[in-house]
PDB file of N, CA and C in Angstrom:
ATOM      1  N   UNK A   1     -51.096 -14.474  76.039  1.00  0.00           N
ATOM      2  CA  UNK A   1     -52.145 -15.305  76.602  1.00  0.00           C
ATOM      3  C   UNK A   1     -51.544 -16.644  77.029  1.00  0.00           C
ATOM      4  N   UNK A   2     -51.969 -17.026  78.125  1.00  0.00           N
ATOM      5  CA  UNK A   2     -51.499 -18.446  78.665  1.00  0.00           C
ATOM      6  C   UNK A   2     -52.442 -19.649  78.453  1.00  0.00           C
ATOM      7  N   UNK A   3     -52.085 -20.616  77.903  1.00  0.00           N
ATOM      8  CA  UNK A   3     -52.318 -21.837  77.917  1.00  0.00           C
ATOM      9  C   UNK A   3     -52.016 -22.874  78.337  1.00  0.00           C
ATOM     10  N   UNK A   4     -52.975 -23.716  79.030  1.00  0.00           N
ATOM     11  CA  UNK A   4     -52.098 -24.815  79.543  1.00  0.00           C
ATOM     12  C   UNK A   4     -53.549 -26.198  79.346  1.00  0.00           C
ATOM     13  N   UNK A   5     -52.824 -27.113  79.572  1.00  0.00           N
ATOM     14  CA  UNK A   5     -53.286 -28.664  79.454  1.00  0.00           C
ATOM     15  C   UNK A   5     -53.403 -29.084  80.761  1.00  0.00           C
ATOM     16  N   UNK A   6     -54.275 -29.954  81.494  1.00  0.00           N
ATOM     17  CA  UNK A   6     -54.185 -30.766  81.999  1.00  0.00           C
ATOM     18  C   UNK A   6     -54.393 -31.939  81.665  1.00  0.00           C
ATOM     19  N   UNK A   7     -53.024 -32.829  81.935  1.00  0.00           N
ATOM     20  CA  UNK A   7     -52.765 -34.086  81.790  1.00  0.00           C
ATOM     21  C   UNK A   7     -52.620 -35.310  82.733  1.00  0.00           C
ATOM     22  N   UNK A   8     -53.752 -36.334  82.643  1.00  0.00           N
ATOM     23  CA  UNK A   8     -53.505 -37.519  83.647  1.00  0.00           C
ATOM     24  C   UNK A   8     -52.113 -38.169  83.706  1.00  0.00           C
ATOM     25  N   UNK A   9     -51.962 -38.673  85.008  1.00  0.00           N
ATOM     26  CA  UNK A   9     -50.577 -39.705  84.861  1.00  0.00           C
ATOM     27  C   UNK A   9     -50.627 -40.832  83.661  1.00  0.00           C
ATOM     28  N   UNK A  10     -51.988 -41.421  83.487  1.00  0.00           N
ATOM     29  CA  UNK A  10     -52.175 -42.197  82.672  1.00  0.00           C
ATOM     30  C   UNK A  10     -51.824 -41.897  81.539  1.00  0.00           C
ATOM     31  N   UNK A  11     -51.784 -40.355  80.874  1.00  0.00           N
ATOM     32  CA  UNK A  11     -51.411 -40.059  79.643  1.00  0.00           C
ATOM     33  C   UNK A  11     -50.384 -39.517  79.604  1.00  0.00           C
ATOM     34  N   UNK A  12     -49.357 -40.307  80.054  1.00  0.00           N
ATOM     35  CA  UNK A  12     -48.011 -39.411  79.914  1.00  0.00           C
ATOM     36  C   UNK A  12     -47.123 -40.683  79.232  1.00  0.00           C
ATOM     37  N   UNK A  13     -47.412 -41.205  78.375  1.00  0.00           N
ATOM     38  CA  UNK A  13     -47.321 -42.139  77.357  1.00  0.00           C
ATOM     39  C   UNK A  13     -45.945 -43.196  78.326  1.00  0.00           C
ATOM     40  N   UNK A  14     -46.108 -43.758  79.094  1.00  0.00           N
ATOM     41  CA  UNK A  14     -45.390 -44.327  79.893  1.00  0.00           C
ATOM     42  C   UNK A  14     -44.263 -43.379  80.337  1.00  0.00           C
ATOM     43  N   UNK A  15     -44.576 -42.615  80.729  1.00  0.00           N
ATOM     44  CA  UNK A  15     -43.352 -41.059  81.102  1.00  0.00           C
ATOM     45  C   UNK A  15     -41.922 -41.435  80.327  1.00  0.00           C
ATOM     46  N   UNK A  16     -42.377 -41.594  78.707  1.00  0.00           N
ATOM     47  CA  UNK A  16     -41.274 -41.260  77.513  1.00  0.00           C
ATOM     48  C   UNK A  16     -41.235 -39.632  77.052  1.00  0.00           C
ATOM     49  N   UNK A  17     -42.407 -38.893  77.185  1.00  0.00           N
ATOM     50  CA  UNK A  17     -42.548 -37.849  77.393  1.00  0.00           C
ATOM     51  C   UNK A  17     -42.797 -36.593  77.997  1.00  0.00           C
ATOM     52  N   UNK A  18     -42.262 -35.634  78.754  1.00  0.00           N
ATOM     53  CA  UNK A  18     -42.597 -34.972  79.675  1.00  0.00           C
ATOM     54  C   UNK A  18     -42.712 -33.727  79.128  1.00  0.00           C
ATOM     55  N   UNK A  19     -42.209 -33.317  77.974  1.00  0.00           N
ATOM     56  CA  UNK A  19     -42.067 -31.707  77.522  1.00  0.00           C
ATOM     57  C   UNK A  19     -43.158 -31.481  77.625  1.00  0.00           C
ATOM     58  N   UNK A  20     -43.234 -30.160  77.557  1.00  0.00           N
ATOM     59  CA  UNK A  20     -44.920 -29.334  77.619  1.00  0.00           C
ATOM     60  C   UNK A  20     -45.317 -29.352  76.060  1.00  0.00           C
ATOM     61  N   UNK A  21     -44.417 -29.064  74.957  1.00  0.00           N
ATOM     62  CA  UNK A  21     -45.157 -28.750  74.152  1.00  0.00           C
ATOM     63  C   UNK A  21     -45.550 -30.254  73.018  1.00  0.00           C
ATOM     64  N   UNK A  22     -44.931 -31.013  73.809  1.00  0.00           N
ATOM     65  CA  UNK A  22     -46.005 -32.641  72.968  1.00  0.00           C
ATOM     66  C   UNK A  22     -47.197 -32.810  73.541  1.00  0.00           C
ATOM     67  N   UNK A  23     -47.759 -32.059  74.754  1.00  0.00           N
ATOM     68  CA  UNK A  23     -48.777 -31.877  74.990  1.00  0.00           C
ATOM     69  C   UNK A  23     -49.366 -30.548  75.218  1.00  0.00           C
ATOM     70  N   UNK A  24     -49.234 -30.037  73.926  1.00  0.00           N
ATOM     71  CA  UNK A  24     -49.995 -28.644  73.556  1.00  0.00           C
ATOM     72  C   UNK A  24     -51.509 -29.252  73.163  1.00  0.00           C
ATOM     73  N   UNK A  25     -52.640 -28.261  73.458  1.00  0.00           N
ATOM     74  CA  UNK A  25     -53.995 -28.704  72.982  1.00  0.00           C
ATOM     75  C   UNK A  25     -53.861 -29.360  71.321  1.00  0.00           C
ATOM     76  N   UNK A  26     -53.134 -28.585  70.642  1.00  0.00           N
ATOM     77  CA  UNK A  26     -53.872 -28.688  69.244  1.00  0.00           C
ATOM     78  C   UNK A  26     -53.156 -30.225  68.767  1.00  0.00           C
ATOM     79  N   UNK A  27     -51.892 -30.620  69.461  1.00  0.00           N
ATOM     80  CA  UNK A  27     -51.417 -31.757  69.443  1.00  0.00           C
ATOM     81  C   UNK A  27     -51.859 -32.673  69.827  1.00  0.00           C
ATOM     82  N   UNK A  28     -52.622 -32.871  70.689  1.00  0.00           N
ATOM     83  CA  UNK A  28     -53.600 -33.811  71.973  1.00  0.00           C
ATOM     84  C   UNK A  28     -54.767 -33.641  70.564  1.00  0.00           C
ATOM     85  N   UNK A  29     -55.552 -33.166  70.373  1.00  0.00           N
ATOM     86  CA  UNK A  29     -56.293 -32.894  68.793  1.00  0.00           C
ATOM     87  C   UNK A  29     -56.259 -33.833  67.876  1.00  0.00           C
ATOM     88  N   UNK A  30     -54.876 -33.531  66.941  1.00  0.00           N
ATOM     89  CA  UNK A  30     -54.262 -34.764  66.349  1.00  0.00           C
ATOM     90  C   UNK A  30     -53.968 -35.803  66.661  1.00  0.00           C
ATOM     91  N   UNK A  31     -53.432 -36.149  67.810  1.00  0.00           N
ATOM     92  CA  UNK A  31     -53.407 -37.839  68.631  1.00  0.00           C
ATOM     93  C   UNK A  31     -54.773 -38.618  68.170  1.00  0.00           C
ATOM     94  N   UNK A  32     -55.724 -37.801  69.202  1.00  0.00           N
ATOM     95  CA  UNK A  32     -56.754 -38.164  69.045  1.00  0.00           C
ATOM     96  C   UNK A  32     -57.683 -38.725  67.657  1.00  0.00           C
ATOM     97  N   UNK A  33     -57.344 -37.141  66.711  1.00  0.00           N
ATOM     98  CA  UNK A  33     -58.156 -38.112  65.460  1.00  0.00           C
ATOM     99  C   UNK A  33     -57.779 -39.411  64.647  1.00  0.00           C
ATOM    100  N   UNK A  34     -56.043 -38.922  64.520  1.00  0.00           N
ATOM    101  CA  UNK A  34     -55.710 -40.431  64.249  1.00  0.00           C
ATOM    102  C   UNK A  34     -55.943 -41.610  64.353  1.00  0.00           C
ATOM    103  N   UNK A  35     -56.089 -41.691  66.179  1.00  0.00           N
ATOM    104  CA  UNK A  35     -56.707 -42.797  67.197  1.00  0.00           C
ATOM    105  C   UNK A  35     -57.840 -43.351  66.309  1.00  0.00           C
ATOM    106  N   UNK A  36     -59.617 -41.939  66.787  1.00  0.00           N
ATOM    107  CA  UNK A  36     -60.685 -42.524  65.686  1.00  0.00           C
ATOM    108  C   UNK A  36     -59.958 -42.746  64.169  1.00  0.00           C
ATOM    109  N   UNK A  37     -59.348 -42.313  63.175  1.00  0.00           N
ATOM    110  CA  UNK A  37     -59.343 -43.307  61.919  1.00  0.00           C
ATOM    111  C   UNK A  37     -58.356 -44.224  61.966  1.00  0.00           C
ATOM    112  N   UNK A  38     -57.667 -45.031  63.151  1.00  0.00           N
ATOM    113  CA  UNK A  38     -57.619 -46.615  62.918  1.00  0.00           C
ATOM    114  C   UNK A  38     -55.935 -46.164  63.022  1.00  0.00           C
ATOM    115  N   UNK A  39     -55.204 -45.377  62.898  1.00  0.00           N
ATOM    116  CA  UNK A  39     -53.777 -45.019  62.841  1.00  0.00           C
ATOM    117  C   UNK A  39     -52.866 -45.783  63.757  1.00  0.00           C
ATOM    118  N   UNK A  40     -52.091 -46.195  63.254  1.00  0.00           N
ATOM    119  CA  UNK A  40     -50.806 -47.015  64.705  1.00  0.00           C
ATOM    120  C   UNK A  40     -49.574 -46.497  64.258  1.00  0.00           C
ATOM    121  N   UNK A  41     -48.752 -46.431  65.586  1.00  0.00           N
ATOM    122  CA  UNK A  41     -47.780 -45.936  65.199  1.00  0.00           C
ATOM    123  C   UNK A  41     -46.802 -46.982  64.400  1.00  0.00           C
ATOM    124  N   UNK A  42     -45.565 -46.017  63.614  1.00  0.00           N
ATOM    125  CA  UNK A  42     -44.526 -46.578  62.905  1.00  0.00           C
ATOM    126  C   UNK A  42     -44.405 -48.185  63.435  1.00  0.00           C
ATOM    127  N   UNK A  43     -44.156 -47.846  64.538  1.00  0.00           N
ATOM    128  CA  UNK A  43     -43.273 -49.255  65.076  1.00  0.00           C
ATOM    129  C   UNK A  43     -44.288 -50.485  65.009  1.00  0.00           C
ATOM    130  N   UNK A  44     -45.388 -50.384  64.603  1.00  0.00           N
ATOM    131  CA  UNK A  44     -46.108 -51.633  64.989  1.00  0.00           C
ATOM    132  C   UNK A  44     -46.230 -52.064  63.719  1.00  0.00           C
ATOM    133  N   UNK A  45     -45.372 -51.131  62.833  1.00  0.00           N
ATOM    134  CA  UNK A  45     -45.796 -52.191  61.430  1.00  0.00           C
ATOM    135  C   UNK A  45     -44.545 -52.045  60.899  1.00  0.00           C
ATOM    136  N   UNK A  46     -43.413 -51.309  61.148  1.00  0.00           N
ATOM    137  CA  UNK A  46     -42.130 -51.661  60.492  1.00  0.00           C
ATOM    138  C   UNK A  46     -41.332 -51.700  61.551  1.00  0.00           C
ATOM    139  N   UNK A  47     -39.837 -52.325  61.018  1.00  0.00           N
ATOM    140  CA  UNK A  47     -39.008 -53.419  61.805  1.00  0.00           C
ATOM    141  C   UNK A  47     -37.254 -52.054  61.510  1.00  0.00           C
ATOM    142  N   UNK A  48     -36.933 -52.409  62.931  1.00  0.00           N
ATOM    143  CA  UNK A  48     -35.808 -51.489  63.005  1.00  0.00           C
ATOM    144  C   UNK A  48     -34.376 -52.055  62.210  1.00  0.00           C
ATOM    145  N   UNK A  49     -33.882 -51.546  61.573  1.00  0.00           N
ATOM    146  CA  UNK A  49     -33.003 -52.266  61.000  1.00  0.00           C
ATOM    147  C   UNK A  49     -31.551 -52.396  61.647  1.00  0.00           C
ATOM    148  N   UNK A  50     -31.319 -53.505  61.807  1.00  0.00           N
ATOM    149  CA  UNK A  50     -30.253 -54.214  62.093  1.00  0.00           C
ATOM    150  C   UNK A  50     -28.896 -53.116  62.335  1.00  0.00           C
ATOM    151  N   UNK A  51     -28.545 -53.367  61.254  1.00  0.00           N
ATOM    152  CA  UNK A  51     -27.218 -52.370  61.205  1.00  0.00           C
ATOM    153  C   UNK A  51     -27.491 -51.085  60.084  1.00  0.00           C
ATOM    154  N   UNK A  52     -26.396 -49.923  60.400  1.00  0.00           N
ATOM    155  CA  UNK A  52     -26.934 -48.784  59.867  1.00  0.00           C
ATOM    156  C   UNK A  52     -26.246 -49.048  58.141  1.00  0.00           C
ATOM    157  N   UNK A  53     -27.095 -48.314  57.364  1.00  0.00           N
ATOM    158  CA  UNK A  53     -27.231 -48.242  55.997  1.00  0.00           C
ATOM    159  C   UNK A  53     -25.644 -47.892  55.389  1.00  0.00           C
ATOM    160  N   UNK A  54     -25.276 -48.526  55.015  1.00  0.00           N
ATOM    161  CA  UNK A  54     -23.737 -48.405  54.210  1.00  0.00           C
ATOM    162  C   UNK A  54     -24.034 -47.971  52.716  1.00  0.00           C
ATOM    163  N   UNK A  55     -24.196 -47.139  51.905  1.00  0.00           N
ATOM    164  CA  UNK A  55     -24.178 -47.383  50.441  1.00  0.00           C
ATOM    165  C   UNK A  55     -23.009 -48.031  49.678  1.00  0.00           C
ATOM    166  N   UNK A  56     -23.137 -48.530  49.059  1.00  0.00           N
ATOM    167  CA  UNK A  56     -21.260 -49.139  47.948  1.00  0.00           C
ATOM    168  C   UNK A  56     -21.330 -47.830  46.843  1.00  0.00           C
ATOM    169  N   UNK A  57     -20.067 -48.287  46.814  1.00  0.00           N
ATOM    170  CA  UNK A  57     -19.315 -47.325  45.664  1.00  0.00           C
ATOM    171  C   UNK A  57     -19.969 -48.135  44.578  1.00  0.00           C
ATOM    172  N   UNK A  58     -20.194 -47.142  43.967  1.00  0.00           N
ATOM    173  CA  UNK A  58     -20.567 -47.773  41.798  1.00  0.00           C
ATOM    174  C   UNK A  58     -19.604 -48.129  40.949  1.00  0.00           C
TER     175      UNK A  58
END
């Protein structure tokens, strides 16, 4: 069975995404409810870190 989406230019999240399957229905679904309960993404509340993680020896 075939499925497909239609998607506005407007929702092509500033064309960072083009694959088909980040815009599968049941994914577009989840966007959405998140949206209604108040959800933001990662980046708007944590900070990229500088340089990458080194552990020290013990």
């Amino acid at each position: 069975m075939i499925t497909y989406s239609i998607i506005q230019k407007s929702q092509l999240e500033g064309a960072l995404r083009l694959d088909a399957e980040y815009y599968q229905q049941e994914y577009l679904g989840l966007v959405d409810n998140l949206n209604k309960l108040g959800a933001v993404p990662i980046r708007e509340v944590a900070t990229n870190p500088k340089r990458k993680f080194r552990p020290q020896k013990g």
